[in-house]
C-alpha atoms as a PDB file:
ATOM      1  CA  UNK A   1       0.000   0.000   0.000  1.00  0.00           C
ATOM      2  CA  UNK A   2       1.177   3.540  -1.236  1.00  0.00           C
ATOM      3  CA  UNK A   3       0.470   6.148   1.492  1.00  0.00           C
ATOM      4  CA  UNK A   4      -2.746   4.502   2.899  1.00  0.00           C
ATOM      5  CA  UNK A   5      -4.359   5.265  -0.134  1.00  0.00           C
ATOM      6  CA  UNK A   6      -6.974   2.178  -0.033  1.00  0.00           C
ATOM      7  CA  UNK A   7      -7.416  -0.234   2.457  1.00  0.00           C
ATOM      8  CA  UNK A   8      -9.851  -3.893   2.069  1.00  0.00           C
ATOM      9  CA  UNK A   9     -11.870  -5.684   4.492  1.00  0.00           C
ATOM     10  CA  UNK A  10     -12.631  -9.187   4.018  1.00  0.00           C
ATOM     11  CA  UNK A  11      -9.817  -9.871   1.226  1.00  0.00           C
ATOM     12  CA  UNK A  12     -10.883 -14.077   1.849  1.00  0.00           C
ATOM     13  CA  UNK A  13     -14.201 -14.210   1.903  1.00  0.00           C
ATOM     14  CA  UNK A  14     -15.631 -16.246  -0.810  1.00  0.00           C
ATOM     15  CA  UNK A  15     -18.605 -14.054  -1.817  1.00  0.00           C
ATOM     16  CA  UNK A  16     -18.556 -13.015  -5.624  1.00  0.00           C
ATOM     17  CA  UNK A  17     -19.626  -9.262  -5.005  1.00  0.00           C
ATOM     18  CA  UNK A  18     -16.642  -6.929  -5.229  1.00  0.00           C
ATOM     19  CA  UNK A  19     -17.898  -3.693  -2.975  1.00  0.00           C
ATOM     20  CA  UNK A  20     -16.226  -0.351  -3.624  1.00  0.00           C
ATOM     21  CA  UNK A  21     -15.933   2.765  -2.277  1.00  0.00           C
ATOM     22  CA  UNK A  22     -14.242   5.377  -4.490  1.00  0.00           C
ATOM     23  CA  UNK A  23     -15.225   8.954  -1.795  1.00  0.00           C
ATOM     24  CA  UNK A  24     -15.117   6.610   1.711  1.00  0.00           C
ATOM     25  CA  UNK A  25     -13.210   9.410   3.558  1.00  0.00           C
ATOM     26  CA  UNK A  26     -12.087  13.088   3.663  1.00  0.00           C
ATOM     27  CA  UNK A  27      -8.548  12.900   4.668  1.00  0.00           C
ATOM     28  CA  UNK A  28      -5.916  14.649   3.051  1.00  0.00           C
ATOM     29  CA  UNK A  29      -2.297  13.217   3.403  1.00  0.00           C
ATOM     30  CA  UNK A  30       0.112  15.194   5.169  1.00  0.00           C
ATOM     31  CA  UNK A  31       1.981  15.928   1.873  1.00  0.00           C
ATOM     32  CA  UNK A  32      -0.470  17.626   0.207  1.00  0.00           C
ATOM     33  CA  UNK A  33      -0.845  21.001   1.735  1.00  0.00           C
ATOM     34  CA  UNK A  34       0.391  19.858   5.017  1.00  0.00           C
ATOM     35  CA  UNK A  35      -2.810  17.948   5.216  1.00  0.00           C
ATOM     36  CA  UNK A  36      -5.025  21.204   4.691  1.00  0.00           C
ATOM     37  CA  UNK A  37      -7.166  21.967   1.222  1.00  0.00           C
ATOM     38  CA  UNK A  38      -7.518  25.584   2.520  1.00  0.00           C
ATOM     39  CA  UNK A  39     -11.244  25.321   3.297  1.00  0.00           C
ATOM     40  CA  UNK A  40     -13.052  25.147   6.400  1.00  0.00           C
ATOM     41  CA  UNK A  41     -13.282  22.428   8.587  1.00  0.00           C
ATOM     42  CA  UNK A  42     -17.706  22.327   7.907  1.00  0.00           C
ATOM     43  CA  UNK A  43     -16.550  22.419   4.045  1.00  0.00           C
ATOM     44  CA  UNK A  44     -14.154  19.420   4.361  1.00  0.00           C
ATOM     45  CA  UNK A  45     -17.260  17.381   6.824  1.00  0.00           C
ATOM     46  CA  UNK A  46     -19.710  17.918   3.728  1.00  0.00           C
ATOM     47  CA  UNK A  47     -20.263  15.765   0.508  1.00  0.00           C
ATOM     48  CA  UNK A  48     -17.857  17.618  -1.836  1.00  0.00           C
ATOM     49  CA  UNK A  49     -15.374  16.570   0.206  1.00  0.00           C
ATOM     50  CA  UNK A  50     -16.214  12.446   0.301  1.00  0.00           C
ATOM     51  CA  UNK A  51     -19.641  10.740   0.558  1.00  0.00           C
ATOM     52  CA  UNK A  52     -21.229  10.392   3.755  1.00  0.00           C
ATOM     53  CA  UNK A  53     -22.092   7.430   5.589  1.00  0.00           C
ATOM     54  CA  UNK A  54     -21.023   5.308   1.922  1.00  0.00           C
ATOM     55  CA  UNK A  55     -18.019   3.357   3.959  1.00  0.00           C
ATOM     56  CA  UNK A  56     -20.192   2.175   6.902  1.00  0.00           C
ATOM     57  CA  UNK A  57     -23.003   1.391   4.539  1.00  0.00           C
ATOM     58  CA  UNK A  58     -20.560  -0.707   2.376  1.00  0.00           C
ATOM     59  CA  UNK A  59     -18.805  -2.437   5.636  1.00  0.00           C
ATOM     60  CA  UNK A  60     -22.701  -3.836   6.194  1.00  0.00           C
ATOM     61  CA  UNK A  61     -22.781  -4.629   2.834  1.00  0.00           C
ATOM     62  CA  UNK A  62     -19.780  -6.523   1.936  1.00  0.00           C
ATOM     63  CA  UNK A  63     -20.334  -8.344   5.701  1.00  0.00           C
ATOM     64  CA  UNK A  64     -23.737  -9.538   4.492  1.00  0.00           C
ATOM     65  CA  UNK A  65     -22.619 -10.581   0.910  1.00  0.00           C
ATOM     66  CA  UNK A  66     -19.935 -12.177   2.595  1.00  0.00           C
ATOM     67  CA  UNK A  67     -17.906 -10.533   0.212  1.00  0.00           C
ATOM     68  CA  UNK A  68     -14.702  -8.159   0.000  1.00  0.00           C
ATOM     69  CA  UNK A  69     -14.635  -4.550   0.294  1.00  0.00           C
ATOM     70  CA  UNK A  70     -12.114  -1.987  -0.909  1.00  0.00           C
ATOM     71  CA  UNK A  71     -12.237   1.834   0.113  1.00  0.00           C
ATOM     72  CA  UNK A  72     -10.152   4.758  -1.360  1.00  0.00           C
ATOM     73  CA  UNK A  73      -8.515   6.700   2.270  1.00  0.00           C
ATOM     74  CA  UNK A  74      -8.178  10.396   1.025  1.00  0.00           C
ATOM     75  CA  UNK A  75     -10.691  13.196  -0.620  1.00  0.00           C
ATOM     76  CA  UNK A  76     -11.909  13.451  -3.858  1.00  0.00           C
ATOM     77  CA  UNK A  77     -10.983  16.976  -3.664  1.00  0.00           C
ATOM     78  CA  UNK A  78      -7.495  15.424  -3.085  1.00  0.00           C
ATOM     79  CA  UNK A  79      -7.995  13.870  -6.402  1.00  0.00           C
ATOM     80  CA  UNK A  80     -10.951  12.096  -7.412  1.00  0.00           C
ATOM     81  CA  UNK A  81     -10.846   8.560  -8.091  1.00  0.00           C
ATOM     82  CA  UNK A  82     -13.753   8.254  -9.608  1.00  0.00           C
ATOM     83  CA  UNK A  83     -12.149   9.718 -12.826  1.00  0.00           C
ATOM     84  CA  UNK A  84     -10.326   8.923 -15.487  1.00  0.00           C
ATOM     85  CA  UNK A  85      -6.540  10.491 -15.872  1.00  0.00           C
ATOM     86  CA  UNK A  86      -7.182  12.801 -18.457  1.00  0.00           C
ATOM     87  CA  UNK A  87     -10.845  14.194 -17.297  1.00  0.00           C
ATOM     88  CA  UNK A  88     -10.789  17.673 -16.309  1.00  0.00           C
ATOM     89  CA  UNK A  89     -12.412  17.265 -13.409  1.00  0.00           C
ATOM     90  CA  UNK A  90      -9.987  15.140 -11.768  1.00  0.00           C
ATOM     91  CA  UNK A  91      -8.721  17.814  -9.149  1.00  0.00           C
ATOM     92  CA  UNK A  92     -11.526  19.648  -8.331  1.00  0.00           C
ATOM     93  CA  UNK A  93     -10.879  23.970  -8.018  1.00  0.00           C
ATOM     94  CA  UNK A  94     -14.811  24.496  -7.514  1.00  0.00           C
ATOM     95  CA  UNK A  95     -17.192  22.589  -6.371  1.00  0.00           C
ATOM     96  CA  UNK A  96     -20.481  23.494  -5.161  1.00  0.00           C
ATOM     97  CA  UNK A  97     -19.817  26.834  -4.543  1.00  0.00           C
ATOM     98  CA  UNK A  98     -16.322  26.310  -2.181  1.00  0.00           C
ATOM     99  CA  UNK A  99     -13.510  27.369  -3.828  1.00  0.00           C
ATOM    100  CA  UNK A 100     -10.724  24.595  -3.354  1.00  0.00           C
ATOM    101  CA  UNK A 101      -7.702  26.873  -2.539  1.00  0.00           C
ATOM    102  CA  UNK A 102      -4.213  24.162  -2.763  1.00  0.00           C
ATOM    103  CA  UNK A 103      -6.014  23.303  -6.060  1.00  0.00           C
ATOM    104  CA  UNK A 104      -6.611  26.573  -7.943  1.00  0.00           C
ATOM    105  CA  UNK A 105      -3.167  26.675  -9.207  1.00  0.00           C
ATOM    106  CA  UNK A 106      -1.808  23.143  -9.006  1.00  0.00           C
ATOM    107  CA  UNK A 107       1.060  22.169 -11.544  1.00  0.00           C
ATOM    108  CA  UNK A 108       0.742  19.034 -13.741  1.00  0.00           C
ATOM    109  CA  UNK A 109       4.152  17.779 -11.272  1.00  0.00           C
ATOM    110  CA  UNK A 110       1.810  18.281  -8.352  1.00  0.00           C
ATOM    111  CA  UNK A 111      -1.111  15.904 -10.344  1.00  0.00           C
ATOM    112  CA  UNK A 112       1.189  13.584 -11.319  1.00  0.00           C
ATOM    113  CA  UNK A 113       2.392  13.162  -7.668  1.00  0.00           C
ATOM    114  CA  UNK A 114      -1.496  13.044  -6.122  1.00  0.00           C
ATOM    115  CA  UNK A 115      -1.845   9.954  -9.016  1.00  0.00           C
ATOM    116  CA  UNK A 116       1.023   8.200  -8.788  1.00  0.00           C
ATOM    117  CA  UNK A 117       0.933   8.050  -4.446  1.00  0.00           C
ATOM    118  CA  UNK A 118      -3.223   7.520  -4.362  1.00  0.00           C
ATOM    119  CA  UNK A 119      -5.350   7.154  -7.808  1.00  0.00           C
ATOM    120  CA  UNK A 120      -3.055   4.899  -9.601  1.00  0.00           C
ATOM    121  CA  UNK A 121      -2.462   2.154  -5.953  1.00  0.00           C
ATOM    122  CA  UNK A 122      -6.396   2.429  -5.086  1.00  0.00           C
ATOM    123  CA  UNK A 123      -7.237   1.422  -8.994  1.00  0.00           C
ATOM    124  CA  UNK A 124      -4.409  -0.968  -9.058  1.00  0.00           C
ATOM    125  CA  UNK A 125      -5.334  -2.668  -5.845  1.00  0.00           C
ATOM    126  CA  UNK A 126      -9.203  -2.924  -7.294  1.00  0.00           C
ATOM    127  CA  UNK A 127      -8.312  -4.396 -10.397  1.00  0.00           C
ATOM    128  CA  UNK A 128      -6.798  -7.204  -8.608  1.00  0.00           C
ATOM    129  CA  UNK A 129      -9.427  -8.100  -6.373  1.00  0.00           C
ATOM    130  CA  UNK A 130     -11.452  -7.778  -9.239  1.00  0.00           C
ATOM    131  CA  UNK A 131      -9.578 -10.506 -10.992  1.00  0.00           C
ATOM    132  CA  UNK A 132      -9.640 -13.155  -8.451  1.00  0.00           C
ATOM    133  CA  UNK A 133     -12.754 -14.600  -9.430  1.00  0.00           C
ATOM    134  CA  UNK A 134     -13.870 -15.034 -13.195  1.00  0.00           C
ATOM    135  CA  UNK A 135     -17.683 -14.365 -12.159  1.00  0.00           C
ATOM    136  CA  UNK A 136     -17.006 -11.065 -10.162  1.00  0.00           C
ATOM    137  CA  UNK A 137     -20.013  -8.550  -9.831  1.00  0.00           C
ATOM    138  CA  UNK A 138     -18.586  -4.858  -8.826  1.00  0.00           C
ATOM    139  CA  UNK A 139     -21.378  -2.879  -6.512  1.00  0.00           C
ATOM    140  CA  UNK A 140     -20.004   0.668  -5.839  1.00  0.00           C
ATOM    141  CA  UNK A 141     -21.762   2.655  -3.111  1.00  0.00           C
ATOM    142  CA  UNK A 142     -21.882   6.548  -3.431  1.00  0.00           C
ATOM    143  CA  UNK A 143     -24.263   8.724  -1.503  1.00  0.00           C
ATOM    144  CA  UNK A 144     -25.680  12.185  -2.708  1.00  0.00           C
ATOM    145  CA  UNK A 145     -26.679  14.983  -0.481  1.00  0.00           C
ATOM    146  CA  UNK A 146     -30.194  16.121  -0.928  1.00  0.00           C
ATOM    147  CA  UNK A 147     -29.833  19.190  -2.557  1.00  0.00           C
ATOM    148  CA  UNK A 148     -27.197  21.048  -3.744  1.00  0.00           C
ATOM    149  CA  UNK A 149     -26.774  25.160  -3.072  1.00  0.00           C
ATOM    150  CA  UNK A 150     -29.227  26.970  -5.140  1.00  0.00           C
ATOM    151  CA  UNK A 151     -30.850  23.743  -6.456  1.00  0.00           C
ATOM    152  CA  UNK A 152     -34.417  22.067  -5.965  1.00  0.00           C
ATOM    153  CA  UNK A 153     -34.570  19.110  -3.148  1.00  0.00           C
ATOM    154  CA  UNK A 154     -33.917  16.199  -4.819  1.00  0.00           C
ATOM    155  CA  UNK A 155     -36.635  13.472  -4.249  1.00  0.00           C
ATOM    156  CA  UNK A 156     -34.810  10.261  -4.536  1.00  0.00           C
ATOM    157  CA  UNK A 157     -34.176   7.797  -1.392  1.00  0.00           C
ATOM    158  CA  UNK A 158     -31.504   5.814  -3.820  1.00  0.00           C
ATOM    159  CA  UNK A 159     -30.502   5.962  -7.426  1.00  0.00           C
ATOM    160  CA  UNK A 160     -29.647   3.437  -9.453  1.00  0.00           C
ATOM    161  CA  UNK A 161     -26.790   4.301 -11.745  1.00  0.00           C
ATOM    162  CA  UNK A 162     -25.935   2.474 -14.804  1.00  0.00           C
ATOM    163  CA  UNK A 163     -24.000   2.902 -18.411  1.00  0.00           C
ATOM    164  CA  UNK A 164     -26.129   2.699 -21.443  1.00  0.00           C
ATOM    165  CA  UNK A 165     -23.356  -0.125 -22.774  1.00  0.00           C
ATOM    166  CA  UNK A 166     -24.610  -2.230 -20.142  1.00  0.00           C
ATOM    167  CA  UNK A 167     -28.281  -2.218 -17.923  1.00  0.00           C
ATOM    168  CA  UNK A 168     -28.241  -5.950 -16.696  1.00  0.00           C
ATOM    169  CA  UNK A 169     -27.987  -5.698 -13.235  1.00  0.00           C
ATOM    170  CA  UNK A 170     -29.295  -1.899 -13.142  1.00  0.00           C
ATOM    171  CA  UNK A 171     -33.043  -2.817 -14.272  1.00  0.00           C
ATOM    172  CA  UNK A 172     -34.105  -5.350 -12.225  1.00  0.00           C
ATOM    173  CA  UNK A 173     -32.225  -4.073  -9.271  1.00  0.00           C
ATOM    174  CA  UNK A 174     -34.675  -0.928  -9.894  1.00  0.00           C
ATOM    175  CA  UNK A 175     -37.679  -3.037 -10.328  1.00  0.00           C
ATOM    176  CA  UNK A 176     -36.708  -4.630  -7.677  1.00  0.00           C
ATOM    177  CA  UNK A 177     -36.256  -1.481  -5.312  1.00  0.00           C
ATOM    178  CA  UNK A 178     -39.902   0.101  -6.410  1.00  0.00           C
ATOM    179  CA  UNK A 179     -41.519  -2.675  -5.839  1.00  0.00           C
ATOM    180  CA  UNK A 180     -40.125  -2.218  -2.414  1.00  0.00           C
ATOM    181  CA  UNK A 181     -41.569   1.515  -2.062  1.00  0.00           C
ATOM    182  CA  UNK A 182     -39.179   3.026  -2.555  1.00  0.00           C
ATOM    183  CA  UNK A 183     -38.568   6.602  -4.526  1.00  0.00           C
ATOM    184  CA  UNK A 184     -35.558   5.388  -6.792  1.00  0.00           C
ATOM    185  CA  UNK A 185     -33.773   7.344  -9.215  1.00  0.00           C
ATOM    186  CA  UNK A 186     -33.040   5.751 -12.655  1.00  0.00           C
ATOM    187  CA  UNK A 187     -29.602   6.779 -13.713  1.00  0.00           C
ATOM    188  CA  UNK A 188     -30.643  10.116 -11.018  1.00  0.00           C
ATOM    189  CA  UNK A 189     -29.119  12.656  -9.986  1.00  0.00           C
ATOM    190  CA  UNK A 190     -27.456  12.361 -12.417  1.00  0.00           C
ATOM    191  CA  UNK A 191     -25.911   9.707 -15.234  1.00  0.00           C
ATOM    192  CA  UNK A 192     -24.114   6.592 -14.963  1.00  0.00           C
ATOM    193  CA  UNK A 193     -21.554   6.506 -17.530  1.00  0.00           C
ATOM    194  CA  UNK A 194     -18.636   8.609 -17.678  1.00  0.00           C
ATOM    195  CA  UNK A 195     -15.755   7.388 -19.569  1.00  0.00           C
ATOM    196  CA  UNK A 196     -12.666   6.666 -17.396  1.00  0.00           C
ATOM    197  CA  UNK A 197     -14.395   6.560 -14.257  1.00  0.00           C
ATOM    198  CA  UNK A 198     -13.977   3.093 -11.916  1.00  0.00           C
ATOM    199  CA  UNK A 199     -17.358   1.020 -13.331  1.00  0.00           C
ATOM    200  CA  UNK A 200     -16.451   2.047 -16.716  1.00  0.00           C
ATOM    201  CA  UNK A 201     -12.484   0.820 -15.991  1.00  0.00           C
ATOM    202  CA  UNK A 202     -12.912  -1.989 -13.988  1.00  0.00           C
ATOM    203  CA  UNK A 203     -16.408  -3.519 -15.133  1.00  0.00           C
ATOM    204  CA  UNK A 204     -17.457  -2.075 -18.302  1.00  0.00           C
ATOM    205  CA  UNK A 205     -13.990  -2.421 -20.255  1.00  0.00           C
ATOM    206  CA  UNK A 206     -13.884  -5.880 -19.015  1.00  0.00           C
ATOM    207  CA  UNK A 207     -17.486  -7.165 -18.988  1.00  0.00           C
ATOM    208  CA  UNK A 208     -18.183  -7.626 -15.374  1.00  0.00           C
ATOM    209  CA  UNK A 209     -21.250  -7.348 -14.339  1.00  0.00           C
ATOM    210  CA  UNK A 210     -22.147  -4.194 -12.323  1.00  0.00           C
ATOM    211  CA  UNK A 211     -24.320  -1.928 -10.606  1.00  0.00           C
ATOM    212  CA  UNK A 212     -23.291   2.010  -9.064  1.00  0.00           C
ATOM    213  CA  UNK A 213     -26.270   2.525  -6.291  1.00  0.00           C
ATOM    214  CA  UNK A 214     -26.224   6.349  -4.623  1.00  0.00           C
ATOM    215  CA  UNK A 215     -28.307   7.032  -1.341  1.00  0.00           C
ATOM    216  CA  UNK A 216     -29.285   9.952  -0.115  1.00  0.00           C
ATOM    217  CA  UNK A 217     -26.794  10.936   2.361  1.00  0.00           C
ATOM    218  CA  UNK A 218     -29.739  12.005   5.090  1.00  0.00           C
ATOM    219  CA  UNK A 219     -30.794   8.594   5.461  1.00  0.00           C
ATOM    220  CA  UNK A 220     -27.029   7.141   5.812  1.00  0.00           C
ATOM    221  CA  UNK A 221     -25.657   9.858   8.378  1.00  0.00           C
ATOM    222  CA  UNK A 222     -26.327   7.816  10.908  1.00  0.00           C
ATOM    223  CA  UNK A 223     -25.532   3.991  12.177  1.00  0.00           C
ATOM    224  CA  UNK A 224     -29.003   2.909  12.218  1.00  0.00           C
ATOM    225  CA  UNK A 225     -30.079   3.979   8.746  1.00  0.00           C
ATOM    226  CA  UNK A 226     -26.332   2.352   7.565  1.00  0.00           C
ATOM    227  CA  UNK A 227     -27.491  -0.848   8.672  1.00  0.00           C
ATOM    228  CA  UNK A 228     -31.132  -0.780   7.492  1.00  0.00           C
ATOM    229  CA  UNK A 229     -30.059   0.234   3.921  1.00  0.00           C
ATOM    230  CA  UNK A 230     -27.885  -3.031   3.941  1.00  0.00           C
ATOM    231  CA  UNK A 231     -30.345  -5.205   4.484  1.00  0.00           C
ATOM    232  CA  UNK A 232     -32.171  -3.378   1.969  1.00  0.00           C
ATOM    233  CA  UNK A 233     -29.824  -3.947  -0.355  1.00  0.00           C
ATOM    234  CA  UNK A 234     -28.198  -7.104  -0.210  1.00  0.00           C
ATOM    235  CA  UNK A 235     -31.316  -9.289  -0.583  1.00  0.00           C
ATOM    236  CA  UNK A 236     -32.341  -6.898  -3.216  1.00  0.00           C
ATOM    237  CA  UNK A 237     -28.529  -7.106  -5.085  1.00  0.00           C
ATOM    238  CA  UNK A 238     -29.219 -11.058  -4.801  1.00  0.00           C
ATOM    239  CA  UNK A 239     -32.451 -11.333  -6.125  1.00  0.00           C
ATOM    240  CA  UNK A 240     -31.427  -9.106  -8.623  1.00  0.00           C
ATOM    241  CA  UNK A 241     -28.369 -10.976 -10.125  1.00  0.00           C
ATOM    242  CA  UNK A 242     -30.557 -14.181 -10.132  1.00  0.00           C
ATOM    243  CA  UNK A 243     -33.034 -12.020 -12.428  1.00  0.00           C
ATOM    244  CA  UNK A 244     -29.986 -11.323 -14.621  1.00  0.00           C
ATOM    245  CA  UNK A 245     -28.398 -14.292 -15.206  1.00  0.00           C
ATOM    246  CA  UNK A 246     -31.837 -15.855 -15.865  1.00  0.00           C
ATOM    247  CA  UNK A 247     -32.763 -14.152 -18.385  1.00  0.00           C
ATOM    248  CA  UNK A 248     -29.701 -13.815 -20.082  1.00  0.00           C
ATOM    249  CA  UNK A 249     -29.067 -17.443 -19.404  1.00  0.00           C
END
């Protein structure tokens, strides 16, 4: 491991589920700013800064999948994992309205450095647990906060992301969700392909199936709604595959 910049849980178990967690924390490594993005301490606790209550949903998860889980450890203002090398919005200089001060005039040696010590070993260290199994199904968790400054409330309790290339698990998994009660979001707030980000890499480009689910970060803040959306989920996920492979059987 290169500077803590991942870390897995359950590495062994035999589950095929891969879990992933590309904005688990907010920390910024020492060596980037002296561990300070120049914005305030509230800035750095809200969602432009990692998704909330995403690593503690995933821990649930992965535990009830009995499956591994892998977590990026530093902000996606840091540099966003969730991005391909070349996108422009790979370090972040605004987002939501907070100006990102050690990034407004960072030098392509200072974004090489942030990839080569923390994008590069988290994507590295995914595609090999990826590989272990032939039959691997990659779940990333995200969460969303309900609305963003100067926006309308968005209604959603989970969305369902998913690339146009590829829908298998994505459809019945929302079916499967609605039919539940649940207000989900298809391919909301916003899309579910963007070229060079982790599904794309790591499930797309190699034909794994896949699913990117997003919860509303209100409803994950807290322990008790991290371990009710897990066993929302992973009978839901299960179900879901089954549907899949059925029909495509």
């Amino acid at each position: 491991m290169t500077d803590h910049a991942f870390h897995i849980l359950g590495e062994d178990r035999p589950g095929r589920w891969l879990i992933t967690v590309d904005h688990a924390t907010n920390r910024v490594p020492d060596w980037v700013g002296g561990g300070d993005l120049g914005i305030a301490p509230e800035d750095m606790a809200r969602h432009i800064a990692y998704d909330i209550g995403a690593l503690e949903v995933a821990r649930h998860l992965a535990e009830a999948l009995d499956s591994p889980l892998i977590w990026s450890d530093f902000s996606r203002l840091v540099i966003d994992p969730n991005r391909g090398e070349d996108d422009p919005t790979l370090v972040m200089q605004l987002y939501d309205g907070t100006i990102i001060p050690a990034n407004r005039h960072i030098s392509a040696p200072a974004i090489e450095e942030r990839l080569a010590r923390l994008h590069r070993p988290y994507h590295d260290a995914l595609a090999r647990l990826a590989a272990r199994r032939t039959d691997t199904v990659i779940c990333a968790i995200h969460s969303f906060t309900p609305c963003l400054r100067g926006r309308s409330p968005r209604p959603w309790q989970v969305g369902v992301l998913h690339s146009h290339l590829d829908g298998r698990l994505a459809l019945p998994l929302i079916t499967g969700l609605r039919a539940a009660g649940l207000c989900v979001g298809d391919n909301e707030p916003y899309s579910g392909h963007l070229r060079g980000d982790s599904v794309d890499r790591h499930a797309l480009d190699t034909g794994r199936q896949n699913v990117l689910v997003e919860l509303r970060n209100d409803l994950i803040a807290h322990e008790s709604g991290q371990a009710h959306w897990a066993t929302v989920l992973a009978p839901t996920l299960r179900d879901s595959l089954r549907v899949c492979e059925t029909t495509t059987a």
